[in-house]
C-alpha atoms as a PDB file:
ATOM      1  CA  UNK A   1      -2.371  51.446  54.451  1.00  0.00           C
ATOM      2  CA  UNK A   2      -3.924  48.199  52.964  1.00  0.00           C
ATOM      3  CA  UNK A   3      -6.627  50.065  51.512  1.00  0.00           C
ATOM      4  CA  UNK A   4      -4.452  52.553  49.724  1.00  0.00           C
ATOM      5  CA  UNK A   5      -2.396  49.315  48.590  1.00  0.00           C
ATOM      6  CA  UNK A   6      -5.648  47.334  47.121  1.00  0.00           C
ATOM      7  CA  UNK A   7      -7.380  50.484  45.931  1.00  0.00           C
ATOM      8  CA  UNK A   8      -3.481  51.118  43.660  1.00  0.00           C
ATOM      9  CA  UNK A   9      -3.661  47.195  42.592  1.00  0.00           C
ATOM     10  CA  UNK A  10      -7.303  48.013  41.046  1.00  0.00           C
ATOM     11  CA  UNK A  11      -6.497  51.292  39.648  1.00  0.00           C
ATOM     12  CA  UNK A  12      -3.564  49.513  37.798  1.00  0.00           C
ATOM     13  CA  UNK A  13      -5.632  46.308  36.947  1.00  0.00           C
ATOM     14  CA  UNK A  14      -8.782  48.930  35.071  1.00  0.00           C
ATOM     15  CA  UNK A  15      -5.842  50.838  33.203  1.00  0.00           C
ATOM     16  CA  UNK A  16      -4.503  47.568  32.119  1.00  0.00           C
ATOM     17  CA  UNK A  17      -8.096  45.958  30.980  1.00  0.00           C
ATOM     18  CA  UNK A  18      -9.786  49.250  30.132  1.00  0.00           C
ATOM     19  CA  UNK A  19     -11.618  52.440  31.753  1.00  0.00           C
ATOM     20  CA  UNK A  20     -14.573  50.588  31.450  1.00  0.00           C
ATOM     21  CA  UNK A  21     -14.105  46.914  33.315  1.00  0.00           C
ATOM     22  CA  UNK A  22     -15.212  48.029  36.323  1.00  0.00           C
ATOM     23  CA  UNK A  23     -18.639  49.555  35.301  1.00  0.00           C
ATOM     24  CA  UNK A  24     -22.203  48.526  35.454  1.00  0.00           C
ATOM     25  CA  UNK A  25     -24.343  48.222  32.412  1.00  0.00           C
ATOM     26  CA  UNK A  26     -26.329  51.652  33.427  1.00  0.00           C
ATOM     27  CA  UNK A  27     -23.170  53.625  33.944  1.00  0.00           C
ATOM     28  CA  UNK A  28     -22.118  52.367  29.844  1.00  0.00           C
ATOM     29  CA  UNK A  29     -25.515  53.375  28.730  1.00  0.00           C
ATOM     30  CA  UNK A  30     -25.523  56.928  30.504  1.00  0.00           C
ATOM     31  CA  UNK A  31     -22.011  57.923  29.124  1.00  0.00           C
ATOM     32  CA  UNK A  32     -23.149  56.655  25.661  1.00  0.00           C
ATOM     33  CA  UNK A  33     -26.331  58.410  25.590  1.00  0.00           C
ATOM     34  CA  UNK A  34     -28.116  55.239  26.068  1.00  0.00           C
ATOM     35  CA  UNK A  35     -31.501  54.315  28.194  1.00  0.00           C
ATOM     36  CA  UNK A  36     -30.955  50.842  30.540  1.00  0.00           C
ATOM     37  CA  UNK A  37     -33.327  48.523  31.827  1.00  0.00           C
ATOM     38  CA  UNK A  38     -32.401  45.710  34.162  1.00  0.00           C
ATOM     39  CA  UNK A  39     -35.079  43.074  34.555  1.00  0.00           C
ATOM     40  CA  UNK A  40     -35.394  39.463  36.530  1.00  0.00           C
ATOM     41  CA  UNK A  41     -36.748  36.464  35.057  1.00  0.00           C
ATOM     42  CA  UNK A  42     -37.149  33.439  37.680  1.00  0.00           C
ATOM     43  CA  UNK A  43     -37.090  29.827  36.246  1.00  0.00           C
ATOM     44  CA  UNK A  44     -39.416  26.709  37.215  1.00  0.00           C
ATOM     45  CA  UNK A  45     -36.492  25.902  39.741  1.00  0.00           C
ATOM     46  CA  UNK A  46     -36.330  29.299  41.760  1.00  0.00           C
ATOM     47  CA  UNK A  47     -33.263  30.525  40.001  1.00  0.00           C
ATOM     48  CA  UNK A  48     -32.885  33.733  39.196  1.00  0.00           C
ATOM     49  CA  UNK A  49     -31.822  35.203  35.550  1.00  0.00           C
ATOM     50  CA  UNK A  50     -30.779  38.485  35.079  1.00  0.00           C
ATOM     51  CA  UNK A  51     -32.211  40.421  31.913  1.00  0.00           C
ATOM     52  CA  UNK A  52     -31.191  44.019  30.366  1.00  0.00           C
ATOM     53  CA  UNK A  53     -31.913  46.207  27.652  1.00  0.00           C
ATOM     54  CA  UNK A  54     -31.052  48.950  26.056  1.00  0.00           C
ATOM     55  CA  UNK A  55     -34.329  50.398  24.440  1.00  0.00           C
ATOM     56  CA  UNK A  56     -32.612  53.526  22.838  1.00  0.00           C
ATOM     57  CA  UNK A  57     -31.342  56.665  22.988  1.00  0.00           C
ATOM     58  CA  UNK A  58     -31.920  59.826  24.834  1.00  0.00           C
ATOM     59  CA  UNK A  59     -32.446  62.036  21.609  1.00  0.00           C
ATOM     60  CA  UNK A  60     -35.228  59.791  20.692  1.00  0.00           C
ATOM     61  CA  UNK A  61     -38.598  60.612  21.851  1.00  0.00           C
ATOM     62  CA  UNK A  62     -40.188  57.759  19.669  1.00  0.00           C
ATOM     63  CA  UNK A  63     -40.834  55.237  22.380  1.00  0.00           C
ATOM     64  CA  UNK A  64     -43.906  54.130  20.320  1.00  0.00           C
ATOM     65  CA  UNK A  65     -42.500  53.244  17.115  1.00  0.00           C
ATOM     66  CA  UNK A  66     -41.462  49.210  16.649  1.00  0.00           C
ATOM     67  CA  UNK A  67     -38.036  48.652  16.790  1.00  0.00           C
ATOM     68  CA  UNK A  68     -36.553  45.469  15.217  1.00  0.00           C
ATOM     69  CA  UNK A  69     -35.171  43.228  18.380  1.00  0.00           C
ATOM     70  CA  UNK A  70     -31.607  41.792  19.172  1.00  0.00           C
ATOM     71  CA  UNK A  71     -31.240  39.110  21.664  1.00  0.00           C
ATOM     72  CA  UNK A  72     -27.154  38.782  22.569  1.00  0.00           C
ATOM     73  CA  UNK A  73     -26.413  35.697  24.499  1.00  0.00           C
ATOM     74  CA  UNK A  74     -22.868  35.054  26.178  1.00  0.00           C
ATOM     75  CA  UNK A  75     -20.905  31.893  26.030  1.00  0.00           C
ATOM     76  CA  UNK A  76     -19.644  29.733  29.005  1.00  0.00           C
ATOM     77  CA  UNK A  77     -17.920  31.880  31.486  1.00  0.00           C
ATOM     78  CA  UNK A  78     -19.032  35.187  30.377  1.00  0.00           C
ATOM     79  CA  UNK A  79     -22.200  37.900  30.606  1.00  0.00           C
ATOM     80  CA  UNK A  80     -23.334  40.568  28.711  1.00  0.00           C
ATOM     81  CA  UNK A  81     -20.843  42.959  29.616  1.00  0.00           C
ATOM     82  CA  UNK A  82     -18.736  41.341  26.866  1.00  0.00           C
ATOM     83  CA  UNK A  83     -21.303  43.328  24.340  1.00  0.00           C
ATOM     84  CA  UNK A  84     -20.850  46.917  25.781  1.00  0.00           C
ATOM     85  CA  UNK A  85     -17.403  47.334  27.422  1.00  0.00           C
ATOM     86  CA  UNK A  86     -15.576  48.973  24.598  1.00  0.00           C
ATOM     87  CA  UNK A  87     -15.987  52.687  22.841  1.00  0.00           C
ATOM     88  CA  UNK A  88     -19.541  52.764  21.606  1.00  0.00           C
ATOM     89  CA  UNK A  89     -18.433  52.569  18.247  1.00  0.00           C
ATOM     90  CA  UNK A  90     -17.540  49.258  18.056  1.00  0.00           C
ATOM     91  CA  UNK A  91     -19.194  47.802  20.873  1.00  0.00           C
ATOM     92  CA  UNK A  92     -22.012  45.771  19.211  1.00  0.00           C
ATOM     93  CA  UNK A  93     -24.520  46.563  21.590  1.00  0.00           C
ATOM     94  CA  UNK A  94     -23.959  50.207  20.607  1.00  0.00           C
ATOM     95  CA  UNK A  95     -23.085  49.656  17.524  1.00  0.00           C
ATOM     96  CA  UNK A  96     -26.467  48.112  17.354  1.00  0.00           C
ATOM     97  CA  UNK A  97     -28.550  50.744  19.497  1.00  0.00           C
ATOM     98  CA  UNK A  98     -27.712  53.525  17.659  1.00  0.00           C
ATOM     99  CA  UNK A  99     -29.421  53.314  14.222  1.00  0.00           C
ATOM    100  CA  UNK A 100     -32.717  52.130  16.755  1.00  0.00           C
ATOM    101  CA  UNK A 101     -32.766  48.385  17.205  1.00  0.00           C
ATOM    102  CA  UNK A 102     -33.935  46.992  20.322  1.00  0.00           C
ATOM    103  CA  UNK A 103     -31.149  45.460  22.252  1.00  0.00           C
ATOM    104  CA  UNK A 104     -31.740  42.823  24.835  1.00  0.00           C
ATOM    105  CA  UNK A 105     -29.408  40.763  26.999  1.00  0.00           C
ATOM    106  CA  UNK A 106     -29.743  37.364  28.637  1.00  0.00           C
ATOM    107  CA  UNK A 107     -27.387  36.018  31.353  1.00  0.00           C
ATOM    108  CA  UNK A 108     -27.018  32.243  31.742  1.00  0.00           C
ATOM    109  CA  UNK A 109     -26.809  30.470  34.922  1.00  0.00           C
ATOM    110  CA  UNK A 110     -23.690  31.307  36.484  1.00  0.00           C
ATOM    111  CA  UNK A 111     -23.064  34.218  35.612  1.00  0.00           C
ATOM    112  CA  UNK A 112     -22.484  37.424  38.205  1.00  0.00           C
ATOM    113  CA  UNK A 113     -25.638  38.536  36.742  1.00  0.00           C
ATOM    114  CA  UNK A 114     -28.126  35.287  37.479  1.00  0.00           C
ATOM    115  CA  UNK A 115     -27.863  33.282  40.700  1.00  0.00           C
END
């Protein structure tokens, strides 16, 4: 019975905040027609920084061709999934993606994406 209980309270909490809060940065990229790439990048210290991209779309086949770059960087308290969770259309990572830039992410420390 608990689990039915906490699996309602989440189901009501994603309606409330949007379909997509509960997604992963692949899973926002598939449905958009979007490729993902999740890299790791580990400082002088030993801590580890979480990196993604989106590189394109699907349709293209020009993997070759130089794309100009975007680097979007989240304030205090945040991550990149402030950048894609919202209809493609006016999500600025998509927004960004689709006429072929280059889209990278960086996660500061702290964030559920770097530890």
């Amino acid at each position: 019975m608990k689990r039915l209980f906490t699996s309602a309270i989440v189901s009501s909490v994603a309606m409330a905040i949007g379909p997509d809060a509960f997604k992963s940065m692949a899973q926002l990229c598939l449905e958009n027609g979007f490729f993902s790439e999740s890299y790791t990048a580990v400082t002088k210290d030993g801590y580890v920084l979480g990196i993604s991209r989106i590189p394109g779309k699907f349709k293209d086949n020009n993997s070759n061709v130089k794309k100009p770059v975007v680097l979007f960087m989240h304030a205090q308290d945040c991550d990149m999934m402030e950048y894609v969770s919202n209809e493609a259309s006016v999500a600025p990572a998509f927004v960004l993606a689709e006429p072929g830039y280059d889209v990278w992410f960086g996660n500061n420390r702290g964030s559920k994406f770097s530890n």
